[in-house]
C-alpha atoms as a PDB file:
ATOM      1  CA  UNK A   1       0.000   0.000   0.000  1.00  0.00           C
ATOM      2  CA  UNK A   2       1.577   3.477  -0.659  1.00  0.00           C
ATOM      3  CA  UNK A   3       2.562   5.747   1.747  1.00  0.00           C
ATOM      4  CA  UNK A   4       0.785   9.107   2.411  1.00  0.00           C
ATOM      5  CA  UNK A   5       3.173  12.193   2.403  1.00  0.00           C
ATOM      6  CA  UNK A   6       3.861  13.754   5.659  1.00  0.00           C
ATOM      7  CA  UNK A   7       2.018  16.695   4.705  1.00  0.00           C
ATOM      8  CA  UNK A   8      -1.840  15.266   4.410  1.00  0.00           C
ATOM      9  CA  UNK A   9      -0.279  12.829   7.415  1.00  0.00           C
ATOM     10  CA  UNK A  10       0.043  15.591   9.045  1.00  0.00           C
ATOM     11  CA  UNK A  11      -3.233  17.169   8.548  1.00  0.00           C
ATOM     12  CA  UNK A  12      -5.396  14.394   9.124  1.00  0.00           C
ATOM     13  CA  UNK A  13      -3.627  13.941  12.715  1.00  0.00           C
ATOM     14  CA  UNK A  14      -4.381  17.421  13.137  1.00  0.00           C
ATOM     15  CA  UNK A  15      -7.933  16.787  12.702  1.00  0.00           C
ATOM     16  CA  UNK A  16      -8.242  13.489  14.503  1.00  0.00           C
ATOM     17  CA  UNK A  17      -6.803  15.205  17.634  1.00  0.00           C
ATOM     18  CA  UNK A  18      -9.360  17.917  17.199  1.00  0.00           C
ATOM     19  CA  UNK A  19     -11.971  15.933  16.800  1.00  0.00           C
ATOM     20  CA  UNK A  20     -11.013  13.865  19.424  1.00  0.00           C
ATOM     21  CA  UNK A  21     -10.939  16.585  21.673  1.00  0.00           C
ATOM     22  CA  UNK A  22     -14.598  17.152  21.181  1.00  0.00           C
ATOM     23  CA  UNK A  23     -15.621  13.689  21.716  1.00  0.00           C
ATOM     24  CA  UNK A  24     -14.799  13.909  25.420  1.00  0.00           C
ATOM     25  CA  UNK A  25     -17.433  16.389  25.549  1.00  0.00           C
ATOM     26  CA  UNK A  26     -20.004  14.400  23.644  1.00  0.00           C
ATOM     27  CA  UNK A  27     -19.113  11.043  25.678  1.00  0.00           C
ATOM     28  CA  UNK A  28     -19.567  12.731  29.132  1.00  0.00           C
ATOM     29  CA  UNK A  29     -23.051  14.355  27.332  1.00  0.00           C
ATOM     30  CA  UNK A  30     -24.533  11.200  25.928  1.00  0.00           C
ATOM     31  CA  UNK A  31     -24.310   9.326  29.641  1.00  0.00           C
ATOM     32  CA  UNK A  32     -27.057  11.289  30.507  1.00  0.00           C
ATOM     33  CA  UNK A  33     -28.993   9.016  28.708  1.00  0.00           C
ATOM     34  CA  UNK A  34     -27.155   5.996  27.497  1.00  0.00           C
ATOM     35  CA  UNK A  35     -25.030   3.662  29.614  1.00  0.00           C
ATOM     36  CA  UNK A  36     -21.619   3.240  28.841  1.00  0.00           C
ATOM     37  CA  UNK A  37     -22.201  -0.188  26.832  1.00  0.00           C
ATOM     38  CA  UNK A  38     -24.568   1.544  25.152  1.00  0.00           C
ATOM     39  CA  UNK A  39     -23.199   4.250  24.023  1.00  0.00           C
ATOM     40  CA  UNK A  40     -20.460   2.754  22.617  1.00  0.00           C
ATOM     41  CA  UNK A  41     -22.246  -0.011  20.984  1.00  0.00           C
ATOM     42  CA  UNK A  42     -24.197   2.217  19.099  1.00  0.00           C
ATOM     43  CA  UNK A  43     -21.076   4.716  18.128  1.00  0.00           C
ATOM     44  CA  UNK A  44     -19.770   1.781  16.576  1.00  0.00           C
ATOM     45  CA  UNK A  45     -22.286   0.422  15.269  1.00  0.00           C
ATOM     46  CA  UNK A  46     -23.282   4.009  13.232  1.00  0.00           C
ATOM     47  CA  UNK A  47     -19.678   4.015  12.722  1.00  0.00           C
ATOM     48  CA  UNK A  48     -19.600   0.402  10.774  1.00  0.00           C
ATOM     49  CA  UNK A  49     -23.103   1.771   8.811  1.00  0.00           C
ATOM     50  CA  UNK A  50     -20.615   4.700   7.657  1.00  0.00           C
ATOM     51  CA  UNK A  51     -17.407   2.733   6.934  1.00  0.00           C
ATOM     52  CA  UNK A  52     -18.784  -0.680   5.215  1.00  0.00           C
ATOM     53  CA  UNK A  53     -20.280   1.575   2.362  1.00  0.00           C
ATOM     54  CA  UNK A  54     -17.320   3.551   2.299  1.00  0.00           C
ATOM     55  CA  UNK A  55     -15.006   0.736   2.175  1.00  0.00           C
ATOM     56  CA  UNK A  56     -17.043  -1.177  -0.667  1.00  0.00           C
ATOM     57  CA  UNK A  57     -17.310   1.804  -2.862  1.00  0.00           C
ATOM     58  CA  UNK A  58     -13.664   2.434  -2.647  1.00  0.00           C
ATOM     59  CA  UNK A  59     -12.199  -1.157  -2.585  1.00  0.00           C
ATOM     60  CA  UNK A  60     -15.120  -3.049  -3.737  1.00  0.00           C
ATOM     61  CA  UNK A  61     -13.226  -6.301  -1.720  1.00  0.00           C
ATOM     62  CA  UNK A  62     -11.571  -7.620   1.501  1.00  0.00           C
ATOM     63  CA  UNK A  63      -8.096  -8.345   0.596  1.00  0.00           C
ATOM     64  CA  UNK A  64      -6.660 -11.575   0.999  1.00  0.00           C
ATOM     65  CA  UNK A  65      -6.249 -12.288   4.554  1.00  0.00           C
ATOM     66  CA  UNK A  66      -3.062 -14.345   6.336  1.00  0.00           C
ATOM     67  CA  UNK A  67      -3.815 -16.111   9.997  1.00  0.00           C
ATOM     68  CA  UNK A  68      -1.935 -13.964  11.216  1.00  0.00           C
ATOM     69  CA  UNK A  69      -3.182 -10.865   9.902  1.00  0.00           C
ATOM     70  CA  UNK A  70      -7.252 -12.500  11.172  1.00  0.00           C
ATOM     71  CA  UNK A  71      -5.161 -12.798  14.524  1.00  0.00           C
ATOM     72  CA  UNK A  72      -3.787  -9.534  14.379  1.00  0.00           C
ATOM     73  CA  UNK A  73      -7.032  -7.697  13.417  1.00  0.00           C
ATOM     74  CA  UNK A  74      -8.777  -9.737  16.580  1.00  0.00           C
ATOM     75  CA  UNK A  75      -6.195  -8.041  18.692  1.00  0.00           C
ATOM     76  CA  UNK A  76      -6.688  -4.715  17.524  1.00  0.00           C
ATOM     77  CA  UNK A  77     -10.419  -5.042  17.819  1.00  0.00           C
ATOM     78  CA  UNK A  78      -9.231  -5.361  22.114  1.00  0.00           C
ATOM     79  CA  UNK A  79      -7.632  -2.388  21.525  1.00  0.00           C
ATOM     80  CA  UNK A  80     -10.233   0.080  20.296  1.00  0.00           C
ATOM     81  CA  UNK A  81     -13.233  -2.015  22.888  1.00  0.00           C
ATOM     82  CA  UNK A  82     -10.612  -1.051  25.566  1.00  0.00           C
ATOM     83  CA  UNK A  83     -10.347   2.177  24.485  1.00  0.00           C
ATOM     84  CA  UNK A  84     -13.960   3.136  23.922  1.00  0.00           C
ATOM     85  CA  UNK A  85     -15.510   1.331  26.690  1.00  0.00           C
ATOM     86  CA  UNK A  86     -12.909   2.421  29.633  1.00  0.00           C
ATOM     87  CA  UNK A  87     -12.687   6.168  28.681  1.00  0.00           C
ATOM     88  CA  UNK A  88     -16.921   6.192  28.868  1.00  0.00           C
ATOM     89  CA  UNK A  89     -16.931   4.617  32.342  1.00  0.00           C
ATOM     90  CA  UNK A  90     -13.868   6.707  33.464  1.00  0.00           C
ATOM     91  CA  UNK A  91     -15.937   9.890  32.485  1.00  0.00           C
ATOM     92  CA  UNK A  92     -18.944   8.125  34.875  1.00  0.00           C
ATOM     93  CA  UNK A  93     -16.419   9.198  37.625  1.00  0.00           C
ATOM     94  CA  UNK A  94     -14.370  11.827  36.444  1.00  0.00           C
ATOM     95  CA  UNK A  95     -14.847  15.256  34.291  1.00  0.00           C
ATOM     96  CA  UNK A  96     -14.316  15.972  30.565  1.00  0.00           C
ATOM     97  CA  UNK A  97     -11.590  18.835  31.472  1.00  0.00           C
ATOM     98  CA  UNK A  98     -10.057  16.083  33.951  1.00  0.00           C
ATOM     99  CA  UNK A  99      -9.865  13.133  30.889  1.00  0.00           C
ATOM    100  CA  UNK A 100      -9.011  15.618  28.403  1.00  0.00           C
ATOM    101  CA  UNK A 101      -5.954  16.498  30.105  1.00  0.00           C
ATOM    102  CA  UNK A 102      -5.163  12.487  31.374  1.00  0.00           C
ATOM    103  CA  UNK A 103      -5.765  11.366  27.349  1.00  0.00           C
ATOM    104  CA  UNK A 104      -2.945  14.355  26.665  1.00  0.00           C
ATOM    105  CA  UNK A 105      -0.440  11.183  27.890  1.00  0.00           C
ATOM    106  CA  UNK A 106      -1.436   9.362  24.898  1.00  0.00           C
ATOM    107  CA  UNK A 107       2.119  10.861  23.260  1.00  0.00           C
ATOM    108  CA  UNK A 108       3.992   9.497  26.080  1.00  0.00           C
ATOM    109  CA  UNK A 109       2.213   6.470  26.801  1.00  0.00           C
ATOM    110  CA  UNK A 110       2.421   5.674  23.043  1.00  0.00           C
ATOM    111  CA  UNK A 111       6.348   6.070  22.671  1.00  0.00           C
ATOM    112  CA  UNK A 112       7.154   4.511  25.671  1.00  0.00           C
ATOM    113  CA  UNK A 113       5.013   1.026  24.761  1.00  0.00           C
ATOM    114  CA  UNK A 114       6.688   1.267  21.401  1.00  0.00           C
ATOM    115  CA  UNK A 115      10.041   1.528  22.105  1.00  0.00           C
ATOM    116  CA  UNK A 116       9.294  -1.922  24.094  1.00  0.00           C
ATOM    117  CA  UNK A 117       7.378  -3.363  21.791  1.00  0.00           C
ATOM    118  CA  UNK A 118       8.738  -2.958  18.680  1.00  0.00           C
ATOM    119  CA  UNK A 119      11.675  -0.468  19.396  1.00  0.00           C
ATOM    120  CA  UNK A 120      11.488   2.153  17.003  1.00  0.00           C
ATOM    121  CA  UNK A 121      12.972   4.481  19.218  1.00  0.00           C
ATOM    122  CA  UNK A 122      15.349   3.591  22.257  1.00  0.00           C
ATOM    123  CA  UNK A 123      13.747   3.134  25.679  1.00  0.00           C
ATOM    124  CA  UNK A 124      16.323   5.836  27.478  1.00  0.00           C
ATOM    125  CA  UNK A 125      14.974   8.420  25.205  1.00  0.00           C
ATOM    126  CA  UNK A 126      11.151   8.424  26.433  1.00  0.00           C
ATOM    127  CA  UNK A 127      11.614   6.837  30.316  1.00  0.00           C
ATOM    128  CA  UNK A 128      12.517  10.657  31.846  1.00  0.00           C
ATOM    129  CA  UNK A 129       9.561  11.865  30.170  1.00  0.00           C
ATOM    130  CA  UNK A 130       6.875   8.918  31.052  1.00  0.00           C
ATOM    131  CA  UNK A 131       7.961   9.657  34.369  1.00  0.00           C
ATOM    132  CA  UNK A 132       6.972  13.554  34.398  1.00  0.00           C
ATOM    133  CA  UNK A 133       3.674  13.082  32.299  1.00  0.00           C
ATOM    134  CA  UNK A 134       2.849  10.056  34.603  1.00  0.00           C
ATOM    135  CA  UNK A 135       3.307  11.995  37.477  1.00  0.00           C
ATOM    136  CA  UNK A 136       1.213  14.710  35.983  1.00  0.00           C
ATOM    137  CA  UNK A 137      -1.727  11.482  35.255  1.00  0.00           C
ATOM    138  CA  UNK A 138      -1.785  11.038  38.846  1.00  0.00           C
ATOM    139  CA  UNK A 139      -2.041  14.629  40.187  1.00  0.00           C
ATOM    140  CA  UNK A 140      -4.965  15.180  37.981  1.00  0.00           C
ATOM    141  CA  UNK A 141      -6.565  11.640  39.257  1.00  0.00           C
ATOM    142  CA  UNK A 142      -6.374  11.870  43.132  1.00  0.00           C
ATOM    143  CA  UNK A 143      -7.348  15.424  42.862  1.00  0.00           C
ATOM    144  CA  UNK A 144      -9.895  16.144  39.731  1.00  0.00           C
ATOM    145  CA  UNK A 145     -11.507  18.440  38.614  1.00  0.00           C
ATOM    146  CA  UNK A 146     -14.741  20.502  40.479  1.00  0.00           C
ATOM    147  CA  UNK A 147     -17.203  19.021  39.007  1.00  0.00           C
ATOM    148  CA  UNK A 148     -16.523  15.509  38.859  1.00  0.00           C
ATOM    149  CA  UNK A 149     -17.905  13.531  41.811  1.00  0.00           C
ATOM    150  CA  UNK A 150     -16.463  11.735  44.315  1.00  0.00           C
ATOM    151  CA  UNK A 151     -14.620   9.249  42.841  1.00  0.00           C
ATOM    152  CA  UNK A 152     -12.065  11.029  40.396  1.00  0.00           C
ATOM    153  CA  UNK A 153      -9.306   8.489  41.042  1.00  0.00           C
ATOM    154  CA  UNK A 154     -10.893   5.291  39.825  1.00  0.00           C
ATOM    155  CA  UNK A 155     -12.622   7.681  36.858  1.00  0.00           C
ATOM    156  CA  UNK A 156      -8.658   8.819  36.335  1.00  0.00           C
ATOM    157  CA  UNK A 157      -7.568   4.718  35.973  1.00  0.00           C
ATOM    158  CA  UNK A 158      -9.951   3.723  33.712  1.00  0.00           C
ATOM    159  CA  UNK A 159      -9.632   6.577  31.246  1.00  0.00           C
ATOM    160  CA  UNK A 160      -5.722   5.945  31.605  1.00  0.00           C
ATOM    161  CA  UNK A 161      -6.548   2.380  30.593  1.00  0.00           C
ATOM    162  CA  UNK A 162      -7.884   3.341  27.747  1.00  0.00           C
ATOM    163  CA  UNK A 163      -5.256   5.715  27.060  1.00  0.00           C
ATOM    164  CA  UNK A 164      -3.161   2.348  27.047  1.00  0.00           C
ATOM    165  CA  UNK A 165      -5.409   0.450  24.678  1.00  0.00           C
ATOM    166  CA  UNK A 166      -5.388   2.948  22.269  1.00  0.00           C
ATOM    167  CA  UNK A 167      -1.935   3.319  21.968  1.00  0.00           C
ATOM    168  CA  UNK A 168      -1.569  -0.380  21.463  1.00  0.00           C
ATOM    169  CA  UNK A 169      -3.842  -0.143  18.697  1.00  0.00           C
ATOM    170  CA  UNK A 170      -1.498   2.990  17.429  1.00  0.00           C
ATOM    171  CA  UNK A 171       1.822   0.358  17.195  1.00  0.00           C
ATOM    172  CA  UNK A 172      -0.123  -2.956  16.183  1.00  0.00           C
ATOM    173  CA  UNK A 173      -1.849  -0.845  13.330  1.00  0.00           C
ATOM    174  CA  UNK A 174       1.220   0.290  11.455  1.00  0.00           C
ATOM    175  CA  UNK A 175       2.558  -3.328  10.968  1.00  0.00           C
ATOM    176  CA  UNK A 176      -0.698  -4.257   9.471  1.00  0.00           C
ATOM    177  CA  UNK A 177      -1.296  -1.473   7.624  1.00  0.00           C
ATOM    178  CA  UNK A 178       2.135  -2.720   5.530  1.00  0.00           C
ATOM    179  CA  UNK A 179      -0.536  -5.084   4.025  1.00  0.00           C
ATOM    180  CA  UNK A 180      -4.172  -3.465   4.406  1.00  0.00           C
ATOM    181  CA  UNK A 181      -5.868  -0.458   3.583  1.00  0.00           C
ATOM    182  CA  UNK A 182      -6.399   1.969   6.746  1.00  0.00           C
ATOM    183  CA  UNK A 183      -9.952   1.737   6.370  1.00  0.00           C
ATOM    184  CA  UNK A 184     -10.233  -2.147   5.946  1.00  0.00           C
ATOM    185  CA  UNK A 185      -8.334  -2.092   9.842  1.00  0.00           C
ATOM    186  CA  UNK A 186     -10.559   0.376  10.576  1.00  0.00           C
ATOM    187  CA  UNK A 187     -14.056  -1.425  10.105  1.00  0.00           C
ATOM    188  CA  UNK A 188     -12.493  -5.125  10.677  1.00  0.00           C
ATOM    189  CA  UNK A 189     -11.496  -3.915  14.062  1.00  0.00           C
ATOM    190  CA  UNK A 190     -14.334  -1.847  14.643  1.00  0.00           C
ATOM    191  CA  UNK A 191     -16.834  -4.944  14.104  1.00  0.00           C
ATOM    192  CA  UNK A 192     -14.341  -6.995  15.962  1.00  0.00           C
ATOM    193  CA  UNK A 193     -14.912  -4.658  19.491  1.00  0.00           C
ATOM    194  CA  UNK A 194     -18.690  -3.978  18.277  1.00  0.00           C
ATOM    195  CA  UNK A 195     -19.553  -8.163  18.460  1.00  0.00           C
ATOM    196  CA  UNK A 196     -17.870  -8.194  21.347  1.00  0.00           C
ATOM    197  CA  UNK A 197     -19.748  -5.320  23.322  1.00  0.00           C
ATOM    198  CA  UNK A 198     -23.327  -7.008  22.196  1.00  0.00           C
ATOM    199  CA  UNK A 199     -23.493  -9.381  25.191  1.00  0.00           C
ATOM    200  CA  UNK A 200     -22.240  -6.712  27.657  1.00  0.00           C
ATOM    201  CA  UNK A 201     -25.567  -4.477  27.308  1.00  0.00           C
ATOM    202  CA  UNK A 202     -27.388  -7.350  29.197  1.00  0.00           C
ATOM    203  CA  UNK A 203     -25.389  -5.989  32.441  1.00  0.00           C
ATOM    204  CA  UNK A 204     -25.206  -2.079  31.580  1.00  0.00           C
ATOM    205  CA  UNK A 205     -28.266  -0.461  29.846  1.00  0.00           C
ATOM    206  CA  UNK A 206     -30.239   2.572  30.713  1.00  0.00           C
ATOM    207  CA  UNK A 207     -32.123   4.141  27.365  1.00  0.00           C
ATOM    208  CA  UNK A 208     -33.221   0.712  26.719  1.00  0.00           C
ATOM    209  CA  UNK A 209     -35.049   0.535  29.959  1.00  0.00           C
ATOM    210  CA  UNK A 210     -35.823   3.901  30.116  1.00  0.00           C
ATOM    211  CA  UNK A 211     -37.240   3.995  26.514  1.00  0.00           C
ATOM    212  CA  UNK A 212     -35.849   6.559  23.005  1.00  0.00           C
ATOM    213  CA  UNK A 213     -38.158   8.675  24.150  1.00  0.00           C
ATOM    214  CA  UNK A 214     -36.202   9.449  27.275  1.00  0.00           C
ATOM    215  CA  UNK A 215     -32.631  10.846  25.383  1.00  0.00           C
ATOM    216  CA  UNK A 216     -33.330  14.648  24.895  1.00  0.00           C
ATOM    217  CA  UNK A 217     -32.433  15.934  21.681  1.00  0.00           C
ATOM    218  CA  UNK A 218     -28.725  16.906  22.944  1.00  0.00           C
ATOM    219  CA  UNK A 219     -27.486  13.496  23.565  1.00  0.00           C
ATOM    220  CA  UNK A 220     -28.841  12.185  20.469  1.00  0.00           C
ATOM    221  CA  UNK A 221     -26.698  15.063  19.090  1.00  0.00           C
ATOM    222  CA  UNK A 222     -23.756  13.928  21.002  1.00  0.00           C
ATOM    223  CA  UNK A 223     -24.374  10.318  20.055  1.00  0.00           C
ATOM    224  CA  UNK A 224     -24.187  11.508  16.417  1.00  0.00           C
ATOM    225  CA  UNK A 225     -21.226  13.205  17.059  1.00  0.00           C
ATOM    226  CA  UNK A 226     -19.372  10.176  18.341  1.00  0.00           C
ATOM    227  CA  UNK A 227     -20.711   8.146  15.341  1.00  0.00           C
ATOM    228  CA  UNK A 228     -19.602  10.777  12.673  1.00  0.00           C
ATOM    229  CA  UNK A 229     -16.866  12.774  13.660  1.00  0.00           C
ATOM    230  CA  UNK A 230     -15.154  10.584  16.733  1.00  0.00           C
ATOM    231  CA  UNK A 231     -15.704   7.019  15.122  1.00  0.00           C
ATOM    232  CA  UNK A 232     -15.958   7.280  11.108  1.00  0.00           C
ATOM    233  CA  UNK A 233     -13.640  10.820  10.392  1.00  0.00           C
ATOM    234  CA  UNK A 234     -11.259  10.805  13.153  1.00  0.00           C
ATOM    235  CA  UNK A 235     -10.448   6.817  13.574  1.00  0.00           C
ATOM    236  CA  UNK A 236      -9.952   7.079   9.833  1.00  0.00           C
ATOM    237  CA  UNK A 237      -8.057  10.046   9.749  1.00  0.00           C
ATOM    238  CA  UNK A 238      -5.919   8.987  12.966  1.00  0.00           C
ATOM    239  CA  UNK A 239      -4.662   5.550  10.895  1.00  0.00           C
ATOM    240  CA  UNK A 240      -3.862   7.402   7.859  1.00  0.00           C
ATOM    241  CA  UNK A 241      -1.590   9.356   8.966  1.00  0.00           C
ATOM    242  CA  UNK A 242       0.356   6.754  11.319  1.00  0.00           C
ATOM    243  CA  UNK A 243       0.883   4.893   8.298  1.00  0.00           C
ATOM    244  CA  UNK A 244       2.209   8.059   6.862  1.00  0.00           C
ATOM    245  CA  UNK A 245       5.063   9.211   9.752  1.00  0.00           C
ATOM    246  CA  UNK A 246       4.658   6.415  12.533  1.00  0.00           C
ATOM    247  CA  UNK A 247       3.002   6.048  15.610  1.00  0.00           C
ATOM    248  CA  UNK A 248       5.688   7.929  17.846  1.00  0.00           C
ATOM    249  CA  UNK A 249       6.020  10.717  15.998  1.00  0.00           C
ATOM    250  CA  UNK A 250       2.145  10.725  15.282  1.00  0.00           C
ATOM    251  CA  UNK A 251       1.294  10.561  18.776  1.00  0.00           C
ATOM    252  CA  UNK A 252       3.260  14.256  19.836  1.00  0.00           C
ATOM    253  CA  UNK A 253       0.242  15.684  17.695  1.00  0.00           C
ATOM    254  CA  UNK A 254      -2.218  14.007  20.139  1.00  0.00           C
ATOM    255  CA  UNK A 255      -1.191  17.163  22.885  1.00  0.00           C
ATOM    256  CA  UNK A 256      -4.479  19.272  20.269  1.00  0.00           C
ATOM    257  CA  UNK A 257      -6.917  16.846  21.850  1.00  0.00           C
ATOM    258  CA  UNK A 258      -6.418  17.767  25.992  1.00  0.00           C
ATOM    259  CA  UNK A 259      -6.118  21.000  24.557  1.00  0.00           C
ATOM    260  CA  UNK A 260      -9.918  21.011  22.815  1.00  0.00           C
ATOM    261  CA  UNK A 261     -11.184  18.862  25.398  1.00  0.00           C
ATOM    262  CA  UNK A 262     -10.263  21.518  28.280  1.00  0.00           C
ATOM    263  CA  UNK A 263     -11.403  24.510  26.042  1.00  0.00           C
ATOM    264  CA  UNK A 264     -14.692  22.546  25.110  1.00  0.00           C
ATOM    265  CA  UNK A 265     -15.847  21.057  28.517  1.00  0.00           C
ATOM    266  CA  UNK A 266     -14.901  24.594  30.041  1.00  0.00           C
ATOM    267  CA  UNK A 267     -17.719  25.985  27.186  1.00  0.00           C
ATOM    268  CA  UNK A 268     -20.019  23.406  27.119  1.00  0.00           C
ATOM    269  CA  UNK A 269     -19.836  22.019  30.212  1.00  0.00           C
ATOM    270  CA  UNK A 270     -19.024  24.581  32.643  1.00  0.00           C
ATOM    271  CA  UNK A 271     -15.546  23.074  33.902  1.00  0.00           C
ATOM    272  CA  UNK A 272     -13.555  24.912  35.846  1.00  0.00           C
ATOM    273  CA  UNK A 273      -9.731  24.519  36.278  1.00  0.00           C
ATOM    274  CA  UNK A 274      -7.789  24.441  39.383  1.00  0.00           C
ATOM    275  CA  UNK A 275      -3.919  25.306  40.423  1.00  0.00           C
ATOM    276  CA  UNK A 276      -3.396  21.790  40.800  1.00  0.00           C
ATOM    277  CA  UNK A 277      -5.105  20.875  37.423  1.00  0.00           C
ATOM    278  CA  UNK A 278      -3.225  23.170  36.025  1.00  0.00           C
ATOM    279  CA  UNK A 279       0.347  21.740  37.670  1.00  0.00           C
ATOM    280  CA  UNK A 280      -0.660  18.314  36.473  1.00  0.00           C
ATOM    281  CA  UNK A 281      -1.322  20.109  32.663  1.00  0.00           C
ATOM    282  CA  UNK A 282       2.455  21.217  33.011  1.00  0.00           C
ATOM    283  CA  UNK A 283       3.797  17.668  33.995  1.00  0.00           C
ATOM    284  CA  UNK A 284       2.262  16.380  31.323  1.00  0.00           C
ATOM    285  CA  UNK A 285       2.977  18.514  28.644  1.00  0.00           C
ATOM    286  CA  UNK A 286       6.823  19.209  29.665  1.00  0.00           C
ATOM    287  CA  UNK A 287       6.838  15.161  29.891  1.00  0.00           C
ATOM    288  CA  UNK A 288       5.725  14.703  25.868  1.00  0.00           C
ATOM    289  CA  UNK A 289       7.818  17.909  25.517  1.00  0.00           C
ATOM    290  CA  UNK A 290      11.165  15.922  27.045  1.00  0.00           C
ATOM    291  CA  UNK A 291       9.990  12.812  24.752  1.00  0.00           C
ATOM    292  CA  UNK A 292       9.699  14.916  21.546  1.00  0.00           C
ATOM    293  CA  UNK A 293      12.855  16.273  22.215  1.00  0.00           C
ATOM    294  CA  UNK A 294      14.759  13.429  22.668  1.00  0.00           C
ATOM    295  CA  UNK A 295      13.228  11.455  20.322  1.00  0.00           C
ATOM    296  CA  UNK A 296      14.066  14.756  17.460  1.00  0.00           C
ATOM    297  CA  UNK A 297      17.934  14.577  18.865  1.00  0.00           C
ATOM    298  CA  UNK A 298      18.273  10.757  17.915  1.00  0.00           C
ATOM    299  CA  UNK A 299      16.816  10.986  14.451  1.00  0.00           C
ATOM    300  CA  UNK A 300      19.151  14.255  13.696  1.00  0.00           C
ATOM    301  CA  UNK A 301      22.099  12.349  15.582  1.00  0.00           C
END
């Protein structure tokens, strides 16, 4: 498959981390009226309604797949359940300004797993900065944000978690993508964490007790949001341009989506920020600063 040029790479990470940004506002919205299952059973699923069409009227066939690549794609599938399902029942617990600023680790989280995993860049390059921007994770956790509840620490896990699933999907994706289309690891691993979520709304549902009628028109909104922009566009978007410049160097343009996420949930949701929030904000951002940097001396060294 041919290689995008760091340019449009470039701009569709730019817009993934935008839109991503906005999609902690529309997840903590849409609990309102959907449980966490649910929501993200039916993001996905309007997600795959968008996707499948798009993928047959572009390809117009599945490619030839290896074991390993049906193994592969099964383990990627883990990665985006993890990541949809543990941010939505972190944000039960914890605020969208608070997960906005714990998902700005994704840079950090991302480079350190991959210089273990499959060593693109050396660990002592990314270990001083995991440290600061993990340390700036926890802050934010124990203490959250105003408005979050009284359980901000176990909210501040979970959505870490799925920090951590998503950059596993981030590093397992590029060494598939060698082979596949973006979008035919996009919808293969989407229907690979939908099929697996089915079962789980037996355990968690709330508009399916309470009735359709019951969502106000704002988290149906929301809802649409997450299908559209969070699921369809920026998934999409976010896998083009790894396979254009990598997932370590893709993941320092993840620090726009804390960024929108505090600016939005301060709008929308009436967030406020703290000194401590704010402290924690620092950590993390000098920590993905420190990575970048180190990361920029080896490839110019």
């Amino acid at each position: 498959m041919s290689k995008p040029s760091e340019t449009a790479a470039h701009a569709a990470l730019i817009s993934a981390a935008v839109l991503w940004g906005g999609s902690i506002v529309a997840q903590k919205m849409a609990l309102t009226s959907f449980s966490a299952v649910e929501a993200s059973v039916m993001r996905d699923l309007g997600g795959l309604a968008i996707l499948l069409p798009l993928w047959w009227w572009q390809e117009g066939r599945l490619a030839r797949l290896s074991r390993g690549d049906l193994w592969m794609l099964a383990l990627l599938g883990l990665g985006v359940l993890g990541n949809h399902l543990l941010i939505l029942f972190g944000l039960r617990y914890i605020g969208g300004a608070a997960a906005g600023v714990i998902i700005g680790s994704s840079p950090v989280v991302t480079a350190l797993l991959s210089s273990v995993l499959i060593q693109d860049v050396p660990l002592r390059a990314v270990w001083a900065g995991a440290l600061l921007s993990f340390a700036g994770v926890g802050l934010v956790s124990a203490a959250g944000f105003s408005s979050v509840g009284d359980r901000p620490l176990v909210g501040g896990v979970l959505v870490f978690l799925g920090v951590a699933s998503w950059a596993l999907y981030s590093i397992g994706s590029r060494t598939v993508m060698e082979r596949l289309s973006a979008l035919t690891v996009n919808w293969t691993t989407l229907l690979v964490a939908t099929l697996l979520q089915v079962p789980l709304l037996w355990v968690d549902r709330k508009m399916m007790e309470a009735g359709p009628a019951s969502v106000s028109s704002a988290d149906w909104l929301a809802l649409g949001y997450l299908v559209v922009c969070a699921t369809a566009v920026a998934q999409q978007a976010w896998l083009f341009g790894v396979k254009g410049i990598g997932p370590s160097r893709a993941s320092v343009l993840g620090n726009l989506t804390p960024v929108a996420a505090v600016g939005l949930s301060a709008l929308i949701l009436h967030e406020t920020v703290g000194p401590v929030e704010l402290i924690g904000i620092g950590l993390i951002l000098a920590g993905v600063w420190l990575v970048n940097r180190q990361t920029a001396q080896l490839a110019t060294g």
